[in-house]
N, C-alpha and C. Protein backbone atom coordinates (compact mmCIF):
# COMPACT_ATOMS: atom_id res chain seq x y z
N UNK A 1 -125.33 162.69 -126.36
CA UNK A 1 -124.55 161.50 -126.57
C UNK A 1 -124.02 161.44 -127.97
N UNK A 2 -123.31 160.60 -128.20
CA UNK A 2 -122.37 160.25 -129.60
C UNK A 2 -123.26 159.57 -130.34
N UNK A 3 -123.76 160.41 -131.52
CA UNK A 3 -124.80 159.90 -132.15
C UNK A 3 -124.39 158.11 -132.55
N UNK A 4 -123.02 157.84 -133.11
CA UNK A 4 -122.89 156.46 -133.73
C UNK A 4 -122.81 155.64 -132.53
N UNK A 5 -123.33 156.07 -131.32
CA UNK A 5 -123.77 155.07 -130.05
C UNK A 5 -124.89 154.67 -130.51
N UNK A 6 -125.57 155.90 -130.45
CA UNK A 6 -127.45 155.89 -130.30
C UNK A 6 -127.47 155.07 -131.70
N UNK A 7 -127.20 155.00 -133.24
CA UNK A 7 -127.71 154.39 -133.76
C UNK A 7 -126.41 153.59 -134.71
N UNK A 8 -126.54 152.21 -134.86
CA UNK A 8 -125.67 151.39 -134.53
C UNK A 8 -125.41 151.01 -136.02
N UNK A 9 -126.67 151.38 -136.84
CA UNK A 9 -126.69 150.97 -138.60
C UNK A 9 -125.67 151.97 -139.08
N UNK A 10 -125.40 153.08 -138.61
CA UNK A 10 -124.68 154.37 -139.19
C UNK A 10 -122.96 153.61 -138.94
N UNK A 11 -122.96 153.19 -137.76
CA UNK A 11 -121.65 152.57 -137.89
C UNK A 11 -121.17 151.22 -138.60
N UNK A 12 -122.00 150.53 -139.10
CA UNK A 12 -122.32 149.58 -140.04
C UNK A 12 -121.82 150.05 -141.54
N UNK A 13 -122.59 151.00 -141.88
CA UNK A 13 -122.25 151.65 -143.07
C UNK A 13 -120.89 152.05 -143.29
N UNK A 14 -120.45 152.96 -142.29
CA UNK A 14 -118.89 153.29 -142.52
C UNK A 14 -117.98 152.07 -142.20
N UNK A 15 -118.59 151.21 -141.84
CA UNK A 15 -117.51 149.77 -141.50
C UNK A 15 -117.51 149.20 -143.01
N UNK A 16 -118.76 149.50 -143.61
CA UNK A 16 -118.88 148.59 -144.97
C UNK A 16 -118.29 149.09 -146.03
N UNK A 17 -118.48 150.97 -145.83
CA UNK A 17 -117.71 151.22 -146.76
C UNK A 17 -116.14 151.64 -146.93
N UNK A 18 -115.44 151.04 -145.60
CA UNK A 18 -114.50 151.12 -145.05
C UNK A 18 -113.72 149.45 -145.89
N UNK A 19 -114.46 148.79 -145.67
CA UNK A 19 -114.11 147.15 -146.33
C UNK A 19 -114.15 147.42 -147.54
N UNK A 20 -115.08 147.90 -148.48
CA UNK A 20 -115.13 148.15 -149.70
C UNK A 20 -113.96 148.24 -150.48
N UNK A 21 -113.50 149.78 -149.76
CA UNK A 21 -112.26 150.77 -149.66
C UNK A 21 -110.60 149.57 -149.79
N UNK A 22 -111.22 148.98 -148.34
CA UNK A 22 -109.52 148.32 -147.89
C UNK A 22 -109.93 146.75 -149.44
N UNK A 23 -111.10 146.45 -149.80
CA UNK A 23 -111.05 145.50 -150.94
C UNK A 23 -110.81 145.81 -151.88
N UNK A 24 -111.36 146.96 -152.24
CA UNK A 24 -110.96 147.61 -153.81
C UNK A 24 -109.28 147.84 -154.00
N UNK A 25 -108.62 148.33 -152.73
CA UNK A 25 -107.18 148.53 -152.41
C UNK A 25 -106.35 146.94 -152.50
N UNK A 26 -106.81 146.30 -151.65
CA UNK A 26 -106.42 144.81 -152.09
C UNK A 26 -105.89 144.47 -153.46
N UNK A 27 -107.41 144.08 -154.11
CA UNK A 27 -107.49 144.19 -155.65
C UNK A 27 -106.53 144.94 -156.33
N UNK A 28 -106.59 145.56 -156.36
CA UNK A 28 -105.38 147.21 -157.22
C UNK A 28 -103.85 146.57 -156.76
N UNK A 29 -103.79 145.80 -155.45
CA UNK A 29 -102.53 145.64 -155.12
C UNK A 29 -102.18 144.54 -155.95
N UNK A 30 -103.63 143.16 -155.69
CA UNK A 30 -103.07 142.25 -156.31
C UNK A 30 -103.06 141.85 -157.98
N UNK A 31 -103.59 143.08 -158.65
CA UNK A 31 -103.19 143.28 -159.89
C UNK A 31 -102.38 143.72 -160.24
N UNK A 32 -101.79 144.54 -159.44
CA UNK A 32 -100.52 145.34 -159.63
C UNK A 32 -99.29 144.31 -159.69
N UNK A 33 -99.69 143.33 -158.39
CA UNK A 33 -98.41 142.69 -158.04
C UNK A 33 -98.54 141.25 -159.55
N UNK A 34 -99.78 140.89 -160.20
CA UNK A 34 -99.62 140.25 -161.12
C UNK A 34 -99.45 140.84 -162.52
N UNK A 35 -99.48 142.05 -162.50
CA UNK A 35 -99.08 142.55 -164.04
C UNK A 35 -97.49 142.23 -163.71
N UNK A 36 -96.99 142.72 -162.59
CA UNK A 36 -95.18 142.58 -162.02
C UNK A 36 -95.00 141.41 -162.80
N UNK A 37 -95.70 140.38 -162.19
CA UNK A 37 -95.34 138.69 -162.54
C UNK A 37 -95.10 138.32 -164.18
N UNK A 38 -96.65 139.20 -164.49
CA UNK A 38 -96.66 138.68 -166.28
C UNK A 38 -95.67 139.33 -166.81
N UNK A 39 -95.35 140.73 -166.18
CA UNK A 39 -94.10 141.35 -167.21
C UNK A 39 -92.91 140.68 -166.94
N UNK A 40 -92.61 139.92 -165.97
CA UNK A 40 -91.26 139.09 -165.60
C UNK A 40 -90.88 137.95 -166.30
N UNK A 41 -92.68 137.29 -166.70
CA UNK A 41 -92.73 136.13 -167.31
C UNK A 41 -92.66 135.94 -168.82
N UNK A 42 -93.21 137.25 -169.01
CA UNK A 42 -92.89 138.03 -170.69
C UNK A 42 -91.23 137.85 -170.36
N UNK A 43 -90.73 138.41 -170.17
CA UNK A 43 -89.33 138.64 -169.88
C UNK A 43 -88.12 137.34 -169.89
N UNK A 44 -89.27 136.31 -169.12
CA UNK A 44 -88.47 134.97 -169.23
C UNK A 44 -88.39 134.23 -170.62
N UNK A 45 -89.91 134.51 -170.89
CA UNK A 45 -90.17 133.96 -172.33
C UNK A 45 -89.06 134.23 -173.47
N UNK A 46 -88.96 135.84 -173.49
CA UNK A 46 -88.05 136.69 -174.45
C UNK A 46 -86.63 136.09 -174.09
N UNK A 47 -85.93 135.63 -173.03
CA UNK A 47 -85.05 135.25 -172.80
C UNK A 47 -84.63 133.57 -173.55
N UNK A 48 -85.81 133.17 -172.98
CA UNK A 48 -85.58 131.72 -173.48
C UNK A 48 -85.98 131.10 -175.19
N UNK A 49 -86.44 132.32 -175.15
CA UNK A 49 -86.31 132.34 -176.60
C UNK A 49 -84.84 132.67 -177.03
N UNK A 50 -84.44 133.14 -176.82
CA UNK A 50 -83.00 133.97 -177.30
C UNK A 50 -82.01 133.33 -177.06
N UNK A 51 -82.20 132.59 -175.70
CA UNK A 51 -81.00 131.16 -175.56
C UNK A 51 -81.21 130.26 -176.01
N UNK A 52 -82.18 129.58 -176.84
CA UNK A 52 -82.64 129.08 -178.10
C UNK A 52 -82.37 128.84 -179.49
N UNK A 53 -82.55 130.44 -179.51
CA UNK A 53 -81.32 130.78 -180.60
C UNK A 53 -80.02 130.64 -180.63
N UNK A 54 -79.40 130.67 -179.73
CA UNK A 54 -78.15 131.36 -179.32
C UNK A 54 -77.88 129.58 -179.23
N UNK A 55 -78.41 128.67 -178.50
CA UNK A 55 -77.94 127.29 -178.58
C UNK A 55 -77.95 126.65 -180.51
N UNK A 56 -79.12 127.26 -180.98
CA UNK A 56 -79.02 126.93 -182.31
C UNK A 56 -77.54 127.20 -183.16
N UNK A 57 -77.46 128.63 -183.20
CA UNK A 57 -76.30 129.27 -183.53
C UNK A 57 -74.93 128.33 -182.70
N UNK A 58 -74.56 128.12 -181.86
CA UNK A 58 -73.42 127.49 -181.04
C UNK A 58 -73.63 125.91 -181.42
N UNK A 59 -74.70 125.69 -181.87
CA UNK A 59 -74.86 123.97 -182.39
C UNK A 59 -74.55 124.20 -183.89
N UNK A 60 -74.68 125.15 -184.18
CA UNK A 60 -74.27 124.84 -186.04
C UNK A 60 -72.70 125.78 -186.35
N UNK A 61 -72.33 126.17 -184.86
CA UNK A 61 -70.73 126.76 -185.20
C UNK A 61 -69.94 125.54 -184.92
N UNK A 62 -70.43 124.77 -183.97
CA UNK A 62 -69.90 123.83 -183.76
C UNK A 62 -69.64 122.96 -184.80
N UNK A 63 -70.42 122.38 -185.44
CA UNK A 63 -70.46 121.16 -186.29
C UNK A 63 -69.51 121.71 -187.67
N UNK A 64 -69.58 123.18 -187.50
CA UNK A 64 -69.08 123.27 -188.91
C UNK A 64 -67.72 123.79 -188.46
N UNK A 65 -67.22 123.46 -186.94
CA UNK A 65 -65.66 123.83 -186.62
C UNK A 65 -65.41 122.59 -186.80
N UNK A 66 -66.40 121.64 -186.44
CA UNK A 66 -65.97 119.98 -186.48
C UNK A 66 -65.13 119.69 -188.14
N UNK A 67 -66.39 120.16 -188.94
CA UNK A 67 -65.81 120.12 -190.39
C UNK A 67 -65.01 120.42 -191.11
N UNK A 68 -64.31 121.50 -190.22
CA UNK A 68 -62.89 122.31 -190.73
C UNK A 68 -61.99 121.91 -189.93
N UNK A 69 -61.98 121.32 -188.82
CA UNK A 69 -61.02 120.45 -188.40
C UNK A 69 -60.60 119.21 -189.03
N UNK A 70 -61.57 118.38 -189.74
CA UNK A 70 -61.63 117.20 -190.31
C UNK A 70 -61.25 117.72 -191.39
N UNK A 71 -61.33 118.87 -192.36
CA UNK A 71 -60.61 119.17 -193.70
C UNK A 71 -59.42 119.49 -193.06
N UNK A 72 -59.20 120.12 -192.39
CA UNK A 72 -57.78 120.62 -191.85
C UNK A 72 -56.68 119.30 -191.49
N UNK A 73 -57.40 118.54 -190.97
CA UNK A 73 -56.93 117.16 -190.63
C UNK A 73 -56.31 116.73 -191.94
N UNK A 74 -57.13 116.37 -192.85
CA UNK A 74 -56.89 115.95 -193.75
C UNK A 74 -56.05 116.65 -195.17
N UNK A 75 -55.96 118.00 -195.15
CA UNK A 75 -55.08 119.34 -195.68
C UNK A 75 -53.81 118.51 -195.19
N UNK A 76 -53.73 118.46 -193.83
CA UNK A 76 -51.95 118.42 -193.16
C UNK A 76 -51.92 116.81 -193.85
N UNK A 77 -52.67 116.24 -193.96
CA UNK A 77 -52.47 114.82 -194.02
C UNK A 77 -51.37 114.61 -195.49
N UNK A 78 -52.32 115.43 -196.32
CA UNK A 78 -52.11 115.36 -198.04
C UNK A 78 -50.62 116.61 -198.00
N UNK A 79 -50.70 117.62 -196.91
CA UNK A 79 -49.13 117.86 -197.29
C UNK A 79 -47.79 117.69 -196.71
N UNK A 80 -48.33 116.65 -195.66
CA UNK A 80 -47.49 115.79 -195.30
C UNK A 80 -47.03 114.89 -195.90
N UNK A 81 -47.34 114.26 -197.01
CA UNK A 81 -47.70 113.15 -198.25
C UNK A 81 -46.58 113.99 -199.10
N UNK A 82 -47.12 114.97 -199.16
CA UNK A 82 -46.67 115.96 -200.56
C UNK A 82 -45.15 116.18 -200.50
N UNK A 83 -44.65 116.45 -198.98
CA UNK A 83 -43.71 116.99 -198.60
C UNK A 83 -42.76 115.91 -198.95
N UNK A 84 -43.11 115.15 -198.27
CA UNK A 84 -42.39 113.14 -198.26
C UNK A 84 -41.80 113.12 -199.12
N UNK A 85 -42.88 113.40 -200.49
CA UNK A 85 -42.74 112.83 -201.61
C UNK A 85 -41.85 113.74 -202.49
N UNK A 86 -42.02 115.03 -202.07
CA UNK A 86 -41.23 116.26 -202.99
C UNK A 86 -39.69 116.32 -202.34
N UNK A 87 -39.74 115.86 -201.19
CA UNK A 87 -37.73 115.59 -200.61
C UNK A 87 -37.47 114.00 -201.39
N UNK A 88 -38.57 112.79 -201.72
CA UNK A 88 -37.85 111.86 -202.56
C UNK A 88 -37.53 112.32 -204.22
N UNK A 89 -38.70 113.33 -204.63
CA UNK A 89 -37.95 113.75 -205.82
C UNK A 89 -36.61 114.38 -205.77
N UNK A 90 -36.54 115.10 -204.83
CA UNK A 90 -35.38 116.53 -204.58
C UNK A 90 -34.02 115.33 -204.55
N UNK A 91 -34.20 114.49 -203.79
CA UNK A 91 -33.09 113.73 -203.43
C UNK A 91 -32.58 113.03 -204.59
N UNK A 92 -33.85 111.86 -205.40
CA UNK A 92 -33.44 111.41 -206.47
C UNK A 92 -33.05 112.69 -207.73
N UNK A 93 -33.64 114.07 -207.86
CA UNK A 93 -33.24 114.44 -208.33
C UNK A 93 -31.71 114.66 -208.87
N UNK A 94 -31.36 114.77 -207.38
CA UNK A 94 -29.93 115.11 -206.99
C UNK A 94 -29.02 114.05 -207.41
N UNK A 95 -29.18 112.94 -207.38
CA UNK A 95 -28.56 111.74 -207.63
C UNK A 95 -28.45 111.77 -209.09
N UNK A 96 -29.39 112.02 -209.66
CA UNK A 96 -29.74 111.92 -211.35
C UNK A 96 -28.54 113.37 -211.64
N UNK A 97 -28.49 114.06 -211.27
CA UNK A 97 -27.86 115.11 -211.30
C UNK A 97 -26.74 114.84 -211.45
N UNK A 98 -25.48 114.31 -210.14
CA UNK A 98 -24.52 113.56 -210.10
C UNK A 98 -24.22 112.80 -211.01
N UNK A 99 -25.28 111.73 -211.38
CA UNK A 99 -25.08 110.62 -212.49
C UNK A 99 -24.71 111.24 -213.58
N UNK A 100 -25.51 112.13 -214.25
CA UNK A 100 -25.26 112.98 -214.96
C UNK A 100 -23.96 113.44 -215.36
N UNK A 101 -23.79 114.78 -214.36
CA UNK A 101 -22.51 115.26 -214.09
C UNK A 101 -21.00 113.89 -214.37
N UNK A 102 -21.11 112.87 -213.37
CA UNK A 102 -20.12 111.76 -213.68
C UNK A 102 -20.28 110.99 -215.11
N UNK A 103 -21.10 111.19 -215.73
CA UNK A 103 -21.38 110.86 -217.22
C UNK A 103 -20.77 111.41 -217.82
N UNK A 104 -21.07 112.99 -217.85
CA UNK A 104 -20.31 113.90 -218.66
C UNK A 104 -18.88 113.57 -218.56
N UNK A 105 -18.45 113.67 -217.29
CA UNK A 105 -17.21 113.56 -216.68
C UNK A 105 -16.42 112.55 -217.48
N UNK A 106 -17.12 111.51 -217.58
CA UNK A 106 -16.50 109.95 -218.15
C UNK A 106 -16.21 110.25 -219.46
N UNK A 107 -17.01 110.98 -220.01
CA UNK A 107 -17.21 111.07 -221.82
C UNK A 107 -16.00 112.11 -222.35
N UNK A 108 -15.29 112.70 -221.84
CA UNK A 108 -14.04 114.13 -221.97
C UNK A 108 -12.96 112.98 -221.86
């Protein structure tokens, strides 16, 4: 007869160390599958760190485009002023010029 008939502990043993086997395999899997996780989560970390930065950097380009718009604003403002004011010289110049000129004119 088939000896693991006749005695029933022998098939016990290879069942146990059969579970052992398929647990230790388990284990190995489900460490395997959580190192996966932690290196993904490392990964997220490193990311969100970096868009962090990257929001820091885009929050202080910002504010300081704000600031050069508001000088720029205020650049066009003052040579818009400037301009105004350098066609009322040019013009009165011109007049003074004339006056001039018809001065001379008068005095011959």
């Amino acid at each position: 007869m088939n000896n693991n008939l006749q005695n029933p502990s022998n098939k016990r043993k290879k069942t146990s160390s059969t579970d052992t086997d398929d647990l230790q395999t388990t284990t190995e899997v489900e460490v395997s599958v959580l190192q996966s996780i932690n290196k993904k989560l490392d990964l997220l970390v490193t990311l969100h760190d970096k868009i962090k930065e990257l929001r820091t950097s885009l929050d202080f380009a910002h504010n300081y485009i704000q600031k050069l718009e508001q000088s720029n604003n205020s650049l066009h403002t003052s040579v818009k002023t400037l301009t105004e004011n350098m066609d009322l010289v040019m013009k009165e110049n011109k007049k003074m010029k004339e006056t001039i000129l018809d001065i001379q004119t008068r005095s011959m």
